[in-house]
Protein backbone atom coordinates (compact mmCIF):
# COMPACT_ATOMS: atom_id res chain seq x y z
CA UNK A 1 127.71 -7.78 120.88
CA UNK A 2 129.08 -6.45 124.56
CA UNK A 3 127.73 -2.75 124.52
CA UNK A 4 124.01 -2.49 124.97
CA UNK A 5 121.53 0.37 125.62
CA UNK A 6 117.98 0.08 127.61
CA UNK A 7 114.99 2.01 126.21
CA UNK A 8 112.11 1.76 128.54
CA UNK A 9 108.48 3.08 128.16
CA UNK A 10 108.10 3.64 131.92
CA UNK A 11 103.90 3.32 131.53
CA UNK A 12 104.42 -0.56 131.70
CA UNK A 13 104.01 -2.05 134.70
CA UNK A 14 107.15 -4.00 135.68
CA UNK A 15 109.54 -2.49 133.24
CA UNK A 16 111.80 -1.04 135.46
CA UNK A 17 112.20 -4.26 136.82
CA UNK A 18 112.84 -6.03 134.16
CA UNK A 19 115.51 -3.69 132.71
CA UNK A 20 117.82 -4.12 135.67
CA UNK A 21 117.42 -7.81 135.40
CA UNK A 22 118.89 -7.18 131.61
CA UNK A 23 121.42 -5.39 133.07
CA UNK A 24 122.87 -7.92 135.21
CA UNK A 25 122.42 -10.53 133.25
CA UNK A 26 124.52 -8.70 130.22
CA UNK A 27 126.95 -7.61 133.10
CA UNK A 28 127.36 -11.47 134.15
CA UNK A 29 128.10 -12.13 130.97
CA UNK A 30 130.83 -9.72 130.67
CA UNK A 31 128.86 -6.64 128.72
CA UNK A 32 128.40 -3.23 129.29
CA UNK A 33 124.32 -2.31 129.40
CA UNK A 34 122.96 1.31 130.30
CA UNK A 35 119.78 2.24 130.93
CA UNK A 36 117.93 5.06 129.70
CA UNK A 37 116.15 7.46 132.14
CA UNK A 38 113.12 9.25 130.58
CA UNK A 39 112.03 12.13 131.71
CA UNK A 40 108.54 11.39 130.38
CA UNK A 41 107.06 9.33 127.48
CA UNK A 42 104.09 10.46 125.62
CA UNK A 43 104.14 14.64 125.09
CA UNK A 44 104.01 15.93 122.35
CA UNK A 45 107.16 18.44 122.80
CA UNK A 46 110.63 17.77 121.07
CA UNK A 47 113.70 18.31 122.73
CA UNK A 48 116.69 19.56 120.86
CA UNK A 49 119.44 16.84 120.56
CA UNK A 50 122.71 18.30 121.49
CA UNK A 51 124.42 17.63 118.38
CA UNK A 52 124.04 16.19 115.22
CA UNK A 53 123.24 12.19 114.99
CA UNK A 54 126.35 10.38 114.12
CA UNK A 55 126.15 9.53 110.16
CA UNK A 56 123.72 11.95 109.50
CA UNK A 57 120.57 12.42 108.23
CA UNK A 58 118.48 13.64 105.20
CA UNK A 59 119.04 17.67 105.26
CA UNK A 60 121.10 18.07 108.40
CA UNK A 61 118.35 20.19 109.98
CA UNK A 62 117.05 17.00 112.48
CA UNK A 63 117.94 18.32 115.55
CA UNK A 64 115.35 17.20 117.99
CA UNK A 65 114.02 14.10 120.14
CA UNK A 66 110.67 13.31 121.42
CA UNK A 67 111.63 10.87 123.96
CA UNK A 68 115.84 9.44 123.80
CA UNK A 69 118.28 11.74 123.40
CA UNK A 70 120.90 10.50 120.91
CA UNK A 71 124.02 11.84 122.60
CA UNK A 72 123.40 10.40 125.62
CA UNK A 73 123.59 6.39 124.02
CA UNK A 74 127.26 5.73 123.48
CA UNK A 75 129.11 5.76 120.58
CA UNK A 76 130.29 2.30 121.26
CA UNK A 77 126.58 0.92 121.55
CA UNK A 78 126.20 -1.93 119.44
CA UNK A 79 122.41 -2.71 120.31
CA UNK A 80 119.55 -1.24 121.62
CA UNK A 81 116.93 -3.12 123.37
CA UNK A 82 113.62 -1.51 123.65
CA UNK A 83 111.34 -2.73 126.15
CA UNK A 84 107.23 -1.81 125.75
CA UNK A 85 106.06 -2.12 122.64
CA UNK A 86 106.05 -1.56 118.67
CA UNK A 87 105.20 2.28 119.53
CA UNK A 88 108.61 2.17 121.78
CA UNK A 89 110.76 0.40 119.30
CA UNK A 90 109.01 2.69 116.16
CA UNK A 91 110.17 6.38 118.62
CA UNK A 92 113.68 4.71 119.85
CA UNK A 93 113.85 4.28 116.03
CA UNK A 94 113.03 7.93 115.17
CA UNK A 95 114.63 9.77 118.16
CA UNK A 96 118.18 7.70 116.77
CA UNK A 97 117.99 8.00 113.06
CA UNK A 98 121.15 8.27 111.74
CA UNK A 99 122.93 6.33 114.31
CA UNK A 100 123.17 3.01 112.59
CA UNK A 101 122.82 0.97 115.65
CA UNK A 102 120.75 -2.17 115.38
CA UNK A 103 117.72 -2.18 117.46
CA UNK A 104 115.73 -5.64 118.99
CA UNK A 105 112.38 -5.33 121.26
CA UNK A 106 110.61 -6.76 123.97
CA UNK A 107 106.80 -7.20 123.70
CA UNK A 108 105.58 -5.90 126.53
CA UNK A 109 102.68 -4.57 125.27
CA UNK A 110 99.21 -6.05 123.30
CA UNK A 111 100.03 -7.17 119.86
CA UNK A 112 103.79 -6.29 118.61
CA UNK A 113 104.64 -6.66 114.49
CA UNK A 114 108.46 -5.38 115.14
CA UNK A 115 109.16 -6.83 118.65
CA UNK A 116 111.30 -10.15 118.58
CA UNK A 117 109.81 -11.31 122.19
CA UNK A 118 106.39 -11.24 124.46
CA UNK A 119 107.77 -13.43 126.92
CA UNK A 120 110.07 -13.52 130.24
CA UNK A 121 110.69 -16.96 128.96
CA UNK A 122 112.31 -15.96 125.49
CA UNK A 123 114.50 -13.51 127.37
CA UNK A 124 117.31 -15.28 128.21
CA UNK A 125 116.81 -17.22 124.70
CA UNK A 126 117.40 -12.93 123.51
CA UNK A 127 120.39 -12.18 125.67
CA UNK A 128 122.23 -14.95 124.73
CA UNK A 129 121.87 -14.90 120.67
CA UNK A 130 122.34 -10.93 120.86
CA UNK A 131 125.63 -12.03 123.29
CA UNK A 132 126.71 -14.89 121.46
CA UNK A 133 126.48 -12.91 117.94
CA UNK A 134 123.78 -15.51 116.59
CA UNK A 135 121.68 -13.51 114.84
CA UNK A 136 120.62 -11.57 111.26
CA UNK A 137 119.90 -7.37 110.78
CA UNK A 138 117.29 -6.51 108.66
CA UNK A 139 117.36 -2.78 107.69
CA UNK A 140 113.71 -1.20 106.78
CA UNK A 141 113.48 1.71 104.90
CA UNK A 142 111.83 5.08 106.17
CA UNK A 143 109.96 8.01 104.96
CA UNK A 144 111.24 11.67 104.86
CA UNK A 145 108.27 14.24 104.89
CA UNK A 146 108.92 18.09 104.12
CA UNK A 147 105.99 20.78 104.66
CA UNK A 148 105.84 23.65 102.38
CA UNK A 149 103.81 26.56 102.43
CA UNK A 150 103.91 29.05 99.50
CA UNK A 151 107.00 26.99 97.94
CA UNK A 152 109.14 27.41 101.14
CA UNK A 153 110.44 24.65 103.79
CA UNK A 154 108.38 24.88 107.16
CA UNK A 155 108.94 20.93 108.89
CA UNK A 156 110.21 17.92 108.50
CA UNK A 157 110.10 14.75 109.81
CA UNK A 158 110.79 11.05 110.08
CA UNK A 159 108.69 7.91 109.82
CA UNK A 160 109.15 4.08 110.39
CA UNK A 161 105.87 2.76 109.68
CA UNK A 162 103.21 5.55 108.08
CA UNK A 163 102.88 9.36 107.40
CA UNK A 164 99.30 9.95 107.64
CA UNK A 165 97.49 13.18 106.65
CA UNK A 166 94.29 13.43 108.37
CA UNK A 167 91.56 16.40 110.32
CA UNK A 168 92.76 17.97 113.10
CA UNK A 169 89.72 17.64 115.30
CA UNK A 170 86.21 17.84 113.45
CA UNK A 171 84.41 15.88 111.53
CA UNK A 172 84.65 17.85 107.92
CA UNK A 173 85.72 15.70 105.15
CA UNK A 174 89.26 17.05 103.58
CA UNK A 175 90.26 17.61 100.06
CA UNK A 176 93.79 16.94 98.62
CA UNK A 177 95.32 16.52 95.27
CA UNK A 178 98.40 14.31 95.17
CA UNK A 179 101.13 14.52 92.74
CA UNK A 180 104.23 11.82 92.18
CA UNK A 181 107.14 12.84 90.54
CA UNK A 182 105.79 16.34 90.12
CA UNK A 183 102.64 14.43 87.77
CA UNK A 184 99.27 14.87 88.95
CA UNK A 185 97.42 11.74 89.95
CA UNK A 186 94.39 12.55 91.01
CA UNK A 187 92.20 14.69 93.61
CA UNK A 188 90.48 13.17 96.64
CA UNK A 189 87.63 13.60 98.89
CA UNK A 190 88.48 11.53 102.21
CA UNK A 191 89.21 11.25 105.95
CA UNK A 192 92.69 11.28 104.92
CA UNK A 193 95.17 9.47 103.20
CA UNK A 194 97.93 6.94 104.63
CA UNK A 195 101.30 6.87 103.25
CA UNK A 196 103.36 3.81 104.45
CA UNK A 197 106.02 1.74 104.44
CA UNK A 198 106.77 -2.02 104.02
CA UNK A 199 106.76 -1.90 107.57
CA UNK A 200 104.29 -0.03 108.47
CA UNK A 201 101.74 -1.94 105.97
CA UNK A 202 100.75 -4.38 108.99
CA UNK A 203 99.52 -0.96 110.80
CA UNK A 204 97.21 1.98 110.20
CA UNK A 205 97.49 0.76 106.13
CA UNK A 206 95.90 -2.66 107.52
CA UNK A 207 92.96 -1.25 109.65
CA UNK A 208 92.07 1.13 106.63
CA UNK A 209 91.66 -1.80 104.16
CA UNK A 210 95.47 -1.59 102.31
CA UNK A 211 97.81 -4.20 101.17
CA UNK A 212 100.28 -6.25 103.63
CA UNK A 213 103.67 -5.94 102.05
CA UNK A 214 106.59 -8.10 102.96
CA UNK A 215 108.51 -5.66 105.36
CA UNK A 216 111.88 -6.06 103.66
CA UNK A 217 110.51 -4.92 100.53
CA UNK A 218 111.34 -1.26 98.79
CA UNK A 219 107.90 0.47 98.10
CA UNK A 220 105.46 3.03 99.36
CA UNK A 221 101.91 2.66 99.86
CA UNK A 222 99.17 5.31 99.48
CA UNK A 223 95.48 4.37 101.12
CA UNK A 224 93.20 6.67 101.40
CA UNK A 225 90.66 6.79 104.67
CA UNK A 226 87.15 6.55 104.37
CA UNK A 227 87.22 7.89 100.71
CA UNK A 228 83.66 9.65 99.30
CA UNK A 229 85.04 7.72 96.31
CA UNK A 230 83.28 4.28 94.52
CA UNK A 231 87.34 3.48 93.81
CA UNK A 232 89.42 4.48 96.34
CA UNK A 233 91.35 1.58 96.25
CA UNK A 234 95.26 1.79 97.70
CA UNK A 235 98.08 3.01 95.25
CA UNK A 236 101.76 0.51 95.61
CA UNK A 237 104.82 3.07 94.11
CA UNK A 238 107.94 2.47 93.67
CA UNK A 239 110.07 3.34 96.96
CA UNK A 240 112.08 6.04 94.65
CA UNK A 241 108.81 8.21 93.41
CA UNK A 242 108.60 10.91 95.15
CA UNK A 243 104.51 11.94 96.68
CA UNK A 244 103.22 14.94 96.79
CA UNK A 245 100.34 16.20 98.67
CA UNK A 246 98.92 19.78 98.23
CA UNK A 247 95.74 20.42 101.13
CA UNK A 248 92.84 21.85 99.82
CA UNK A 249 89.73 22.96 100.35
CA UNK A 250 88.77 26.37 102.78
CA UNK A 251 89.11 25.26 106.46
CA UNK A 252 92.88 26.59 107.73
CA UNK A 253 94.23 24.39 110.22
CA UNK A 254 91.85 21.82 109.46
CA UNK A 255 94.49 19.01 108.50
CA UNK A 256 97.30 17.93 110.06
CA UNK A 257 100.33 15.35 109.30
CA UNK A 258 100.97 13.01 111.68
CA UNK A 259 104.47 10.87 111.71
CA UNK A 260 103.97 7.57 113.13
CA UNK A 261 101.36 8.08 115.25
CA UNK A 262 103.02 10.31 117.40
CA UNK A 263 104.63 13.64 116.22
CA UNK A 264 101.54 16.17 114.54
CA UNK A 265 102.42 19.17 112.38
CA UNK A 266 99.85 21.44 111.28
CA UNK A 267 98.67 21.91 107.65
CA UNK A 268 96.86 25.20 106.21
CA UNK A 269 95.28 25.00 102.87
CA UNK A 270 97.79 25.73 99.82
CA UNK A 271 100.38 23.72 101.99
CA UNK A 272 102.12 21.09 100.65
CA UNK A 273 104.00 17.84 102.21
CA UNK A 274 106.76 16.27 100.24
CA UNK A 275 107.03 12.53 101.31
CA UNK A 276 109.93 10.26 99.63
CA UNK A 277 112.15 7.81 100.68
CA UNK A 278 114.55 8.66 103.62
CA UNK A 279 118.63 8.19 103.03
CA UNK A 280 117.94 6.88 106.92
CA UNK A 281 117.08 2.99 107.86
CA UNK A 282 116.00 1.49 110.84
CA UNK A 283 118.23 -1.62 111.39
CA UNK A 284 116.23 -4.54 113.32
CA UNK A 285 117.67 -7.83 114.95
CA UNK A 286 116.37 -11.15 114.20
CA UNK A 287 117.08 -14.04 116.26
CA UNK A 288 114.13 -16.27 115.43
CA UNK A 289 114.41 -18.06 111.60
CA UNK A 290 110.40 -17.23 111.45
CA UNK A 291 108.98 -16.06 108.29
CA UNK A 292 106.96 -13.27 107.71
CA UNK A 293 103.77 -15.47 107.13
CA UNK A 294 104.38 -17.51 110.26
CA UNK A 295 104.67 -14.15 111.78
CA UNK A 296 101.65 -12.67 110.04
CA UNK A 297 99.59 -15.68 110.42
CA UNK A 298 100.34 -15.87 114.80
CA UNK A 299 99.95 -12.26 115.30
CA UNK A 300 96.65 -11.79 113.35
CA UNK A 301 95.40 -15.00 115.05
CA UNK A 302 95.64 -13.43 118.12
CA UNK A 303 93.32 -10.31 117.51
């Protein structure tokens, strides 16, 4: 790899730092590294790309960014570094679906499932396998989710790790019904319900009590939150069924969808939110041969 791109969550302290010192190391080395300039990281507003990603996406219609704009990272990029945390790698991901360009990133943040490093120390270890082509791409799968109301298309949206349907701001308990492949599973009574990936299991799916799937692995995961329920145990579908989830209940507005922690779209009752496997992957660098266990095992000792 010689072309390289910056991401940088500007809220940690030191990063701005720390990307010019990637720069001129890569430039030493005789690469080419840019380095994005956010305008802010955080809102909630998405800005319209300028044109379509490059390869595409699920329905054509993904048009906007929350945080990187995709036509401003070079079509000859070859990586994309992300320095902050698993939140900055999981929105570089999102705001560059469709691109195909692998993505590595820096810890700089508290825990880190996705990140390859937490350490100045392992940088130069980073910079030299990404520079010296010593290294293996993993590609995760993502989730597609399409709101409907009264049988026509409202939103959509992608998600890395979990698409989460959950109250908007009180404390009422929601009712949904959830369908896969158009067959009626069964009818809930919950905080909400957490659909994830393989990726995504070591997050929000953990905290709520689901499985830990090996993130290479093709499946979705459905755990509900806080269920009124004696067995509201998770559900583990195959990653080509297709999950449907129809809001119920009497309180308009009073359930939202939120993509990866991040992007919100409002629900009404009689709305329904299509989730199924995206034609889009997230492609990750690994330097380090560790296994997911060793992984597992040092990042949940640390909590």
């Amino acid at each position: 790899m010689k072309h390289f791109y910056l991401i940088k969550n500007p809220e940690k302290d030191g990063v701005s730092q720390l990307a010019e010192e990637i720069r001129l190391y890569i430039e030493k080395r005789g690469g080419i590294c840019l380095i994005q300039e956010p305008a802010g990281f955080g809102g909630q507003n998405r800005k319209k790309r300028c044109t379509e990603p490059e390869g595409g996406n699920d329905s054509g219609q993904q048009i906007h960014f929350q945080y990187t704009d995709a036509c401003q990272v070079p079509k000859e990029t070859e990586c994309v570094i992300t320095l902050g945390g698993d939140g900055t790698l999981i929105q570089g991901a999102r705001d560059l679906a469709g691109r195909r360009i692998p993505m590595v990133g820096v810890n700089l943040g508290h825990l880190g499932y996705l990140t390859q490093i937490g350490s100045r120390e392992d940088m130069e270890e980073l910079l030299e396998g990404l520079l010296t082509d010593q290294y293996q791409l993993e590609r995760r799968m993502m989730l597609k989710g399409s709101i409907f109301r009264e049988g026509e298309p409202m939103k959509e949206d992608l998600a890395l790790n979990e698409i989460v349907i959950t109250r908007r701001d009180n404390l009422r308990v929601l009712k949904f019904r959830i369908y896969v492949n158009g067959e009626y599973l069964s009818e809930y009574r919950a905080d909400g319900m957490i659909v994830a990936t393989p990726t995504g299991s070591t997050a929000y799916n953990l905290s709520a009590g689901g499985p830990i799937v090996e993130p290479n692995a093709r499946m979705v995961i459905l755990t509900p939150i806080c269920p009124h329920a004696l067995n509201g145990r998770s559900i583990v579908l195959s990653a080509e069924d297709r999950i449907e989830i129809e809001a119920l209940g009497n309180d308009d507005l009073g359930q939202v969808a939120v993509f990866d922690g991040d992007t919100t779209i409002r629900m009404m009752v009689g709305d329904r939110i299509l989730i199924e496997r995206s034609q889009v992957e997230t492609i990750l660098v690994k330097l380090k041969n560790i296994s997911f266990l060793d992984n597992l095992r040092s990042k949940l000792a640390g909590i």
